[in-house]
Protein backbone atom coordinates (compact mmCIF):
# COMPACT_ATOMS: atom_id res chain seq x y z
CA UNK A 1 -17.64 -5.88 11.33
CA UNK A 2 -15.28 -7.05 8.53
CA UNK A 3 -14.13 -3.77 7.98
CA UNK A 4 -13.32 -3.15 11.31
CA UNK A 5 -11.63 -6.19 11.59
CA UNK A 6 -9.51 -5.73 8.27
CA UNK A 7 -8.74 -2.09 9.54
CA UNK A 8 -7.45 -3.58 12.99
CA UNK A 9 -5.21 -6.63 11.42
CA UNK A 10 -4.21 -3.81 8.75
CA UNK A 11 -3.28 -1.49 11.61
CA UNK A 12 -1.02 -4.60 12.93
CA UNK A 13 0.64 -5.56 9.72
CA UNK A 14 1.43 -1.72 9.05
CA UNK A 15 4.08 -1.98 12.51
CA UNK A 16 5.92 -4.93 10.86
CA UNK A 17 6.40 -3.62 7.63
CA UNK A 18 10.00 -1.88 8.92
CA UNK A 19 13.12 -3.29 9.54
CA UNK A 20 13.49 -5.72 12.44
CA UNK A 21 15.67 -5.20 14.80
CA UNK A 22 17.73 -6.92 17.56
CA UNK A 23 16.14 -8.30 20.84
CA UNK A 24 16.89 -6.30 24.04
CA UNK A 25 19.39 -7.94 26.10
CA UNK A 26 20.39 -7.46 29.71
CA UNK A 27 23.90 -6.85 28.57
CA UNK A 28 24.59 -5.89 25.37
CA UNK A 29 26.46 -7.68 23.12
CA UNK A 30 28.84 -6.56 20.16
CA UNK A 31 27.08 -4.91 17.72
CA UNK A 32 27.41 -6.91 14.34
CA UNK A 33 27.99 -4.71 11.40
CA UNK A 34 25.63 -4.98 8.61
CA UNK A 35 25.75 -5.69 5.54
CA UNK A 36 23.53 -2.66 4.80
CA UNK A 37 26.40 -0.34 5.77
CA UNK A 38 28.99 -2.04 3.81
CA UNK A 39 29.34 0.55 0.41
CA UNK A 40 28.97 -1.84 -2.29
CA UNK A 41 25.94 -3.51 -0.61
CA UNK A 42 24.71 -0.32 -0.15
CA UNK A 43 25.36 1.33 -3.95
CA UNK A 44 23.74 -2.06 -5.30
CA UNK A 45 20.52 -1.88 -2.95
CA UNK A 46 20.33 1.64 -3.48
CA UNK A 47 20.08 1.46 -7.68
CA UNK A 48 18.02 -1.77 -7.41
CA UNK A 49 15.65 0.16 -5.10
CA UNK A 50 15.69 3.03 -7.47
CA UNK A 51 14.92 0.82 -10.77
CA UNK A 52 12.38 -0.96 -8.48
CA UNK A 53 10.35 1.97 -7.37
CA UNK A 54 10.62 3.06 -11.23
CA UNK A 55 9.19 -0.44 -12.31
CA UNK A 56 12.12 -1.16 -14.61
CA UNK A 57 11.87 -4.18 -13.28
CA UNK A 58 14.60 -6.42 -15.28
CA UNK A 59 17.38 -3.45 -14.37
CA UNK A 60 16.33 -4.13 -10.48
CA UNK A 61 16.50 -7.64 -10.52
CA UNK A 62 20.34 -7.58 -11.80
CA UNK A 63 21.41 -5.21 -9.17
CA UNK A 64 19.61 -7.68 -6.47
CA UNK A 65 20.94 -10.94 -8.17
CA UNK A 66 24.60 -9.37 -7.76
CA UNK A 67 24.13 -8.33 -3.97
CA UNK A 68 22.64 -12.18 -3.74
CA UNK A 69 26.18 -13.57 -5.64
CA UNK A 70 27.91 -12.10 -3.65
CA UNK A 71 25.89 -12.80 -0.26
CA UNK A 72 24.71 -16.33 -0.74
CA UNK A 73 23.45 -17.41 2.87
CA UNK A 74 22.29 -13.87 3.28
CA UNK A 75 18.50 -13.22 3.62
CA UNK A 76 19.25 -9.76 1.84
CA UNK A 77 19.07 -11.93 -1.35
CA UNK A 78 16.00 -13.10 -1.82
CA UNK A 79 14.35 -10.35 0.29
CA UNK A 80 15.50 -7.94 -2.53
CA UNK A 81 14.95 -10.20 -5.39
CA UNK A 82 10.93 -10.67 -4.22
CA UNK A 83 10.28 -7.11 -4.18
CA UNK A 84 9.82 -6.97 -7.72
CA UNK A 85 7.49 -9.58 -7.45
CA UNK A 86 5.68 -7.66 -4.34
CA UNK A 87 5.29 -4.82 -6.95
CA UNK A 88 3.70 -7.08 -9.73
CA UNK A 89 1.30 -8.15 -6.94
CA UNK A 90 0.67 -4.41 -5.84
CA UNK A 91 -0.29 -3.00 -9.11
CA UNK A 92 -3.40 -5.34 -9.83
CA UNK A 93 -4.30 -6.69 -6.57
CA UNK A 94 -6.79 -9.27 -8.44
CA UNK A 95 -4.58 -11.06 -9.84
CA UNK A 96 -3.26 -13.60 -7.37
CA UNK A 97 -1.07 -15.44 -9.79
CA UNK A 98 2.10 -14.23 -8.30
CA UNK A 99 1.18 -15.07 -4.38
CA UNK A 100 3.19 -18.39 -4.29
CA UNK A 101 6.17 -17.57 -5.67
CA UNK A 102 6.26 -14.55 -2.56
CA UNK A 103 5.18 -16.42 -0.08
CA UNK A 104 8.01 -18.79 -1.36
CA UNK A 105 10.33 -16.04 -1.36
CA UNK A 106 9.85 -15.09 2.10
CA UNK A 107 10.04 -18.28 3.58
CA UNK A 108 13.62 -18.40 1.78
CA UNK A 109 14.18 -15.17 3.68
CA UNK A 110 13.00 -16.85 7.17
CA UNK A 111 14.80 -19.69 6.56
CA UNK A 112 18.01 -17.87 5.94
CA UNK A 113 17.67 -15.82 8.84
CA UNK A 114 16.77 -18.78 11.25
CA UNK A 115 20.08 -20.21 10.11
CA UNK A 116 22.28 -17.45 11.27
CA UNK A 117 19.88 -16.49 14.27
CA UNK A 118 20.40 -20.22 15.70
CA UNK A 119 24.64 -19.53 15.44
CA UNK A 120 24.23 -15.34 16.70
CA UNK A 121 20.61 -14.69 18.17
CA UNK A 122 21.39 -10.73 17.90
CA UNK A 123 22.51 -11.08 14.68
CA UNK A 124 21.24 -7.39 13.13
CA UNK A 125 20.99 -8.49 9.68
CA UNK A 126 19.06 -11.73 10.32
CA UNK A 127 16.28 -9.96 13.09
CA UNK A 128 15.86 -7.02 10.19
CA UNK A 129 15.24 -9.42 7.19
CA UNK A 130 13.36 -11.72 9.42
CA UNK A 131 10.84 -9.31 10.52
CA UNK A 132 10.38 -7.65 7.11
CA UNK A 133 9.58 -10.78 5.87
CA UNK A 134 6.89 -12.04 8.05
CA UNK A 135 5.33 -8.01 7.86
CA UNK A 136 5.36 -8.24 3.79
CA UNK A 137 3.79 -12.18 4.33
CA UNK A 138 1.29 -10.94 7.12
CA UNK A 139 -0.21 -7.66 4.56
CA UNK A 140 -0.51 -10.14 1.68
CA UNK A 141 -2.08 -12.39 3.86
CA UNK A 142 -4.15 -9.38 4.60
CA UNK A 143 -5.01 -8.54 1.33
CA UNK A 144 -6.56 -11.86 0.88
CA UNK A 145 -8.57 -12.34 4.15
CA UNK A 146 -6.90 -14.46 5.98
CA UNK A 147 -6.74 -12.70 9.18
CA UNK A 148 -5.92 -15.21 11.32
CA UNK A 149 -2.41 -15.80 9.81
CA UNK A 150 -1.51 -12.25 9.28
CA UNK A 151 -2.21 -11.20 12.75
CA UNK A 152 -0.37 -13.86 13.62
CA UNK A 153 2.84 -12.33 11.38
CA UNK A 154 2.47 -9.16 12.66
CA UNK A 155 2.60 -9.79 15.58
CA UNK A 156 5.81 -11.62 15.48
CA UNK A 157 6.99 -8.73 13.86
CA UNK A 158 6.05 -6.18 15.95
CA UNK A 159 8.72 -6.77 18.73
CA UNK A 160 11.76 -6.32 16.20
CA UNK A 161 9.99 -2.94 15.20
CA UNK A 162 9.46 -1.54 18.42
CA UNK A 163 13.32 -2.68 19.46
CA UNK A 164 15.18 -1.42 17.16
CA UNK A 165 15.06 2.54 17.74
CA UNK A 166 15.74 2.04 21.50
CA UNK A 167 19.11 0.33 20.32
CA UNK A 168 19.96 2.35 17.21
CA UNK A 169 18.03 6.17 18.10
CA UNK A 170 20.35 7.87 15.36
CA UNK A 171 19.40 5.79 12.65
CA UNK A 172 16.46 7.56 10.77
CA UNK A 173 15.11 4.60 9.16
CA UNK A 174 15.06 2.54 12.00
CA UNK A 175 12.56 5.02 13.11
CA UNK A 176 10.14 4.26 10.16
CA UNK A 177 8.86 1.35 12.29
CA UNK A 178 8.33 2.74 15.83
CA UNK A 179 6.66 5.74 14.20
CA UNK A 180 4.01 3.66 11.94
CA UNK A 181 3.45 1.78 15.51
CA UNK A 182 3.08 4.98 17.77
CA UNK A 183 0.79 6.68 15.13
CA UNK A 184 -2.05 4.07 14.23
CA UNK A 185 -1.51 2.23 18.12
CA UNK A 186 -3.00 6.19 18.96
CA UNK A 187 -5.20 7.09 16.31
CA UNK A 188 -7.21 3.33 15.54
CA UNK A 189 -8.40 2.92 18.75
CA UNK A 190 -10.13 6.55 18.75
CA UNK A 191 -11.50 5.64 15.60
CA UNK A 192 -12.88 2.20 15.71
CA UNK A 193 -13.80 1.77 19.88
CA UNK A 194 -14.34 -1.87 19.27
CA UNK A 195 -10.58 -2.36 19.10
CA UNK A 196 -9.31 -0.89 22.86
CA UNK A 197 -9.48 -3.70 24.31
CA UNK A 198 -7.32 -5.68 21.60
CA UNK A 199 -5.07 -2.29 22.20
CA UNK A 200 -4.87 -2.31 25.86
CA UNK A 201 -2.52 -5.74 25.26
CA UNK A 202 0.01 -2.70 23.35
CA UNK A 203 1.99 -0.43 24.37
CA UNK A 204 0.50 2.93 24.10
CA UNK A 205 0.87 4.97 21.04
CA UNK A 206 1.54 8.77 20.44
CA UNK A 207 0.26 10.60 17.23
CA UNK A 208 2.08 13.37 16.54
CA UNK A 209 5.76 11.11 17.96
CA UNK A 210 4.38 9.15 15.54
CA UNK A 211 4.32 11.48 12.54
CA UNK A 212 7.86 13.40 13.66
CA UNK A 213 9.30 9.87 13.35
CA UNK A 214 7.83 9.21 10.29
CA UNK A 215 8.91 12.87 8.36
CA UNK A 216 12.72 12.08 9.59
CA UNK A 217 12.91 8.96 7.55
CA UNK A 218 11.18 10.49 4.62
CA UNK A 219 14.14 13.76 4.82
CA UNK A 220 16.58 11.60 6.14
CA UNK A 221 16.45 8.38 5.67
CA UNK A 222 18.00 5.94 3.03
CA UNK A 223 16.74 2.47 2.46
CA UNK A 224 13.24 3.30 3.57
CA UNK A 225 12.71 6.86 2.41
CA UNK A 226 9.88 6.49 -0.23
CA UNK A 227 8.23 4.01 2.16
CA UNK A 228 7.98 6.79 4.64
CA UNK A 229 6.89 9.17 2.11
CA UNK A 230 4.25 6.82 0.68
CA UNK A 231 3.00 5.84 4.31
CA UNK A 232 2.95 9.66 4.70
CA UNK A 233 0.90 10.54 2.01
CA UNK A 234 -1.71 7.53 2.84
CA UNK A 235 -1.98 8.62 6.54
CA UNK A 236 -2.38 12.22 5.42
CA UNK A 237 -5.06 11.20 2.81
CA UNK A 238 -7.13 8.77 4.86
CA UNK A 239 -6.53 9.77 8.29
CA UNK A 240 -5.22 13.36 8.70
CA UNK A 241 -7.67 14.71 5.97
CA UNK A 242 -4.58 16.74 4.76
CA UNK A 243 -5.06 16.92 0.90
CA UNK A 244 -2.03 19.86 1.05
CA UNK A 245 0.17 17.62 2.93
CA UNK A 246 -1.07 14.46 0.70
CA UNK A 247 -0.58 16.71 -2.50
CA UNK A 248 3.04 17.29 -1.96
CA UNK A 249 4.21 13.63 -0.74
CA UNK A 250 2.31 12.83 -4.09
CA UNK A 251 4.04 14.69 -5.79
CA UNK A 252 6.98 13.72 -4.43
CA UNK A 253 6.70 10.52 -5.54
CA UNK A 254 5.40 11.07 -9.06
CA UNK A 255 8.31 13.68 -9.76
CA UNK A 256 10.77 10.74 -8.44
CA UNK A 257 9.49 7.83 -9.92
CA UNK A 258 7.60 9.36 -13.36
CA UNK A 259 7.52 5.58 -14.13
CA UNK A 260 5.86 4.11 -11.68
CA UNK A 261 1.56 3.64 -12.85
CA UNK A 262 0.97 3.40 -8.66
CA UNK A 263 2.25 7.05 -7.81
CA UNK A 264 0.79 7.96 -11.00
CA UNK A 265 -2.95 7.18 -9.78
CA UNK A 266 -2.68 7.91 -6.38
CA UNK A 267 -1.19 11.58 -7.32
CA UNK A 268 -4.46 11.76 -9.63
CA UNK A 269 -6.45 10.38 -6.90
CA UNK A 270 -4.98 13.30 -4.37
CA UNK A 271 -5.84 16.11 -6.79
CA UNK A 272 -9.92 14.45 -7.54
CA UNK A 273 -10.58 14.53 -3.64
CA UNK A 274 -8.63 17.58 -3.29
CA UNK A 275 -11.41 18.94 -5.30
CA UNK A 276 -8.67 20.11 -7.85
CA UNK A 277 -11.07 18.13 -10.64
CA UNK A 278 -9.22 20.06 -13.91
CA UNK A 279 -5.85 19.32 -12.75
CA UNK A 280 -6.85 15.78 -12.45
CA UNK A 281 -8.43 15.36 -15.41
CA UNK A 282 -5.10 15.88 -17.67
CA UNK A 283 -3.48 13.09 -14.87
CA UNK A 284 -5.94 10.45 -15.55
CA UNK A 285 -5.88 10.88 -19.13
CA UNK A 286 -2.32 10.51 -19.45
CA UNK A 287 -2.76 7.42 -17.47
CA UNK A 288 -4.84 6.28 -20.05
CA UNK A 289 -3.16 6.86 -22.98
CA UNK A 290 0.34 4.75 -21.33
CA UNK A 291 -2.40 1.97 -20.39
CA UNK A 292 -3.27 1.78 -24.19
CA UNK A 293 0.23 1.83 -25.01
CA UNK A 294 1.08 -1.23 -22.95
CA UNK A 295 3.50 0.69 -21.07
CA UNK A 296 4.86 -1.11 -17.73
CA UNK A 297 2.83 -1.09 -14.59
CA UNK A 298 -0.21 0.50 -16.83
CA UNK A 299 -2.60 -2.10 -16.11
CA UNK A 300 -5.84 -2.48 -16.45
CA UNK A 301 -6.12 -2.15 -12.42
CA UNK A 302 -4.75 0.94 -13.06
CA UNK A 303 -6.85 1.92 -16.12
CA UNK A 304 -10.06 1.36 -14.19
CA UNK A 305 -9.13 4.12 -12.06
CA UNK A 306 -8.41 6.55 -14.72
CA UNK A 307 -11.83 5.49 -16.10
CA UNK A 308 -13.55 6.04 -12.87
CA UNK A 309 -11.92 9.35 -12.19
CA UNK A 310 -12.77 10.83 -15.58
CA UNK A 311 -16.06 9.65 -15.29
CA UNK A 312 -16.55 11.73 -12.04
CA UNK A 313 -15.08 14.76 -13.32
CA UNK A 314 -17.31 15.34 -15.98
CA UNK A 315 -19.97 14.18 -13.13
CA UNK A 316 -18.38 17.16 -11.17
CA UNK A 317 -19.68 19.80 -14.49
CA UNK A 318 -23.31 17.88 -14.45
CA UNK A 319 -21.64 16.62 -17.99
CA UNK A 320 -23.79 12.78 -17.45
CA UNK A 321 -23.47 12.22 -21.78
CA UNK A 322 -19.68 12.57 -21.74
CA UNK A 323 -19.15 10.68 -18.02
CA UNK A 324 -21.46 7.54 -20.07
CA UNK A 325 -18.85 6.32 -22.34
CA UNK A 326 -16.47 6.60 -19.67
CA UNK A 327 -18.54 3.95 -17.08
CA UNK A 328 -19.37 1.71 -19.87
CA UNK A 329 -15.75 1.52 -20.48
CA UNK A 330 -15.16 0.92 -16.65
CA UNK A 331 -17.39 -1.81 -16.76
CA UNK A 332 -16.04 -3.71 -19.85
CA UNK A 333 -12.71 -3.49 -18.70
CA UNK A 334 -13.92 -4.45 -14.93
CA UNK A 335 -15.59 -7.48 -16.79
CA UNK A 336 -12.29 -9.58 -16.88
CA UNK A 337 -12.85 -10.48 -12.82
CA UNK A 338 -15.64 -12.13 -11.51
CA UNK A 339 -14.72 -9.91 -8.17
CA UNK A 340 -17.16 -7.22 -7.55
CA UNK A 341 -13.96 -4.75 -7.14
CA UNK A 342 -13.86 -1.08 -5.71
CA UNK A 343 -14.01 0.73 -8.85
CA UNK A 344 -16.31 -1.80 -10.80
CA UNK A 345 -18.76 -1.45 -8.29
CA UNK A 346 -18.81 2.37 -7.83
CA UNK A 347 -18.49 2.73 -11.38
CA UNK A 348 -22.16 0.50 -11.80
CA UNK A 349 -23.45 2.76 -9.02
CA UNK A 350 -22.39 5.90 -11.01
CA UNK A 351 -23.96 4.73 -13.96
CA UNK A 352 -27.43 4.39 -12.47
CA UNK A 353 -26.70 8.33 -10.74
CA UNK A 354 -25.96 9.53 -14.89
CA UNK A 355 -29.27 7.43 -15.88
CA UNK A 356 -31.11 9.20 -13.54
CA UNK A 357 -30.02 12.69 -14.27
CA UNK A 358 -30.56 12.08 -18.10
CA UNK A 359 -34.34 11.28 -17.29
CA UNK A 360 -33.68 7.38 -17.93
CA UNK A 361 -35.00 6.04 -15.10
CA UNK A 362 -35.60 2.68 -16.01
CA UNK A 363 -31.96 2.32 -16.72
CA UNK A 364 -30.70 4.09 -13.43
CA UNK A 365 -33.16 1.53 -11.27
CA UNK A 366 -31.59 -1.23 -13.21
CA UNK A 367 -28.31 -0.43 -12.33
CA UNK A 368 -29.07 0.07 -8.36
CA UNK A 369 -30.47 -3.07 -8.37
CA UNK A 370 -27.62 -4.47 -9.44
CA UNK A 371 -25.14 -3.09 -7.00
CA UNK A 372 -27.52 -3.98 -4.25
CA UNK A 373 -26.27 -8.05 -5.29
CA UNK A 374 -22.74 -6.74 -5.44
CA UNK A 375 -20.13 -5.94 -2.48
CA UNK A 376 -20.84 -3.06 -0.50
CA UNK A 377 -18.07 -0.58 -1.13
CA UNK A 378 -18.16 3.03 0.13
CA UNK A 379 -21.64 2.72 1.36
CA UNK A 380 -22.30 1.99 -2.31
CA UNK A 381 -25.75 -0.23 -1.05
CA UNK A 382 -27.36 2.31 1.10
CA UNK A 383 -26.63 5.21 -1.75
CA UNK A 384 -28.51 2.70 -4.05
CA UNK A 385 -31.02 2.30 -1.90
CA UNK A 386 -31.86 6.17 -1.27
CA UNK A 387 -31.37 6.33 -5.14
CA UNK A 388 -34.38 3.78 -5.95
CA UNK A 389 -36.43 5.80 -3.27
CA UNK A 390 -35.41 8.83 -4.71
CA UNK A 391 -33.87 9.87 -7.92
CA UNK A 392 -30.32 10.92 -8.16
CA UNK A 393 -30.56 14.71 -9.44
């Protein structure tokens, strides 16, 4: 039930994290310009996002301190400024250290945008910041469990998302919204049933409008192009089942941003469930050897999943000595939570499958035991349960 309930606030949160957009009127008032369509704004924002996406962090946060000088009662500001601190949060998702100072930051954005909302309620740049804020707030909040509240955010979101393409239909990243909304609004219900009647408060949803909307803003769009991409390549991978399709955003990404230890894994994760396990394997390594170096981004969030992968590859060749040394690794480096993660669990239930095909039994029982106290990831309790049945061969 939890994952069904995370997969339907999830499903919420993912329609607010566009820009917001202004409130349909009866009659139609003059359109404001924005500040994203003035050139210097938009030559700023643009290397910012660049240096962002690229994790040079300290070169983003100048661009988006200038834009902020020169904007001071903006909400572009501090929107852009705690992005860099959304991407510290993103690339080790266990480490909650950096929560405040967001949730800080976006209630500087809200603020800012209630201010010039309470002077011009169709203010464009003030509905756009405003609802990106309370999506970003609502999918942390989401990431930490508390539903409540980031249901609440997206759906105060949602109505600046859904707007904003009726008003501005040219605009390709305006689009990025409405198509996020009209893909999972079609496809969640048809996969989790226990959610249509949540849904039948929605407007209804349309997969494949969904996805056109979606590829226009990654080929056309600006601000929000490698968000569509990414969103592309997640839906593809998790939904669609489209490893080609997956492959290539991936790629996409990693060719754009070779920087950036996020598009790094997930291309590496691509190519391991494409089944393309030797391609991988060079991927994951490298991954490894910048996480060693202490290059940026190159966690040890990220490291687990290099350790993981390589593990399973040499799992893949029936290789159980050489996939060891990578598990044990996984588990040390896992060690440094107390949260039974994704990969730390997997990892102990991976062991206990290379125990049991090296004739240690003993060992492998151990180790199913264990995940049986753990979280239940991926199945991971019933495998370890037809495991101590059974041995893993």
């Amino acid at each position: 039930m939890k994952a069904i309930i995370r997969q339907t606030t999830t499903m919420l949160l993912l329609l607010a994290l566009a820009p917001a957009a202004m409130r349909s009127t009866v009659a139609q008032p003059v359109r404001t310009v924005s500040v994203l369509e003035q050139p210097s704004i938009k030559e700023l924002a643009t290397v910012g996002m660049d240096h962002l996406y690229d994790l040079r962090f300290d070169e983003a946060q100048r661009a988006f301190d200038l834009i902020d000088q020169q904007l001071p009662d903006h909400p572009i500001g501090p929107f852009l400024q705690s992005l860099t601190t959304w991407w510290q949060i993103l690339l080790d998702l266990s480490d909650e250290s950096h929560d405040r100072t967001f949730f800080s930051a976006m209630e500087s954005v809200i603020d800012r945008c209630d201010a010039i909302l309470d002077d011009d309620p169709d203010n464009v740049d003030a509905l756009f910041f405003k609802g990106a804020a309370l999506g970003f707030r609502g999918r942390l909040r989401s990431n930490r469990g508390d539903w409540f509240k980031a249901a609440m955010d997206g759906k105060r979101a949602m109505d600046y998302v859904l707007a904003v393409p009726r008003l501005e239909p040219d605009n390709a990243d305006y689009g990025f919204g409405k198509g996020i909304y009209d893909y999972f609004a079609a496809v969640v219900p048809d996969r989790h049933p226990y959610v249509k009647p949540v849904m039948g408060l929605f407007p209804r949803g349309d997969r494949e409008r969904g996805l056109e909307l979606l590829e226009r803003t990654a080929s056309e769009g600006h601000y929000i192009q490698t968000e569509a991409v990414y969103f592309l390549l997640q839906i593809n991978f998790i939904y669609e089942r489209n490893y080609k399709q997956s492959l290539e955003h991936a790629a996409w990404l990693r060719e754009r941003y070779p920087n950036n230890a996020f598009f790094h894994a997930i291309y590496g994760r691509v190519l391991a469930h494409a089944g393309r396990w030797s391609q991988s394997a060079p991927v994951f390594t490298e991954i490894l050897d910048r996480y060693k170096r202490g290059d940026t981004g190159y966690n040890a969030a990220v490291a687990e999943q290099a350790l993981y992968y390589l593990a399973r590859e040499r799992m893949v060749r029936r290789d159980f000595e050489t996939a060891l040394p990578f598990l044990l690794q996984l588990e040390a480096l896992s060690a440094r939570s107390k949260k039974d993660g994704y990969f730390k669990v997997l990892g102990r239930l991976r062991q206990g499958m290379s125990f049991d095909a090296l004739g240690q039994r003993d060992l492998a029982v151990q180790r199913y035991r264990e995940v049986l106290r753990m979280k239940d990831w991926a199945d991971s309790h019933d495998r370890a349960s037809s495991y101590l049945d059974e041995p893993y061969r």
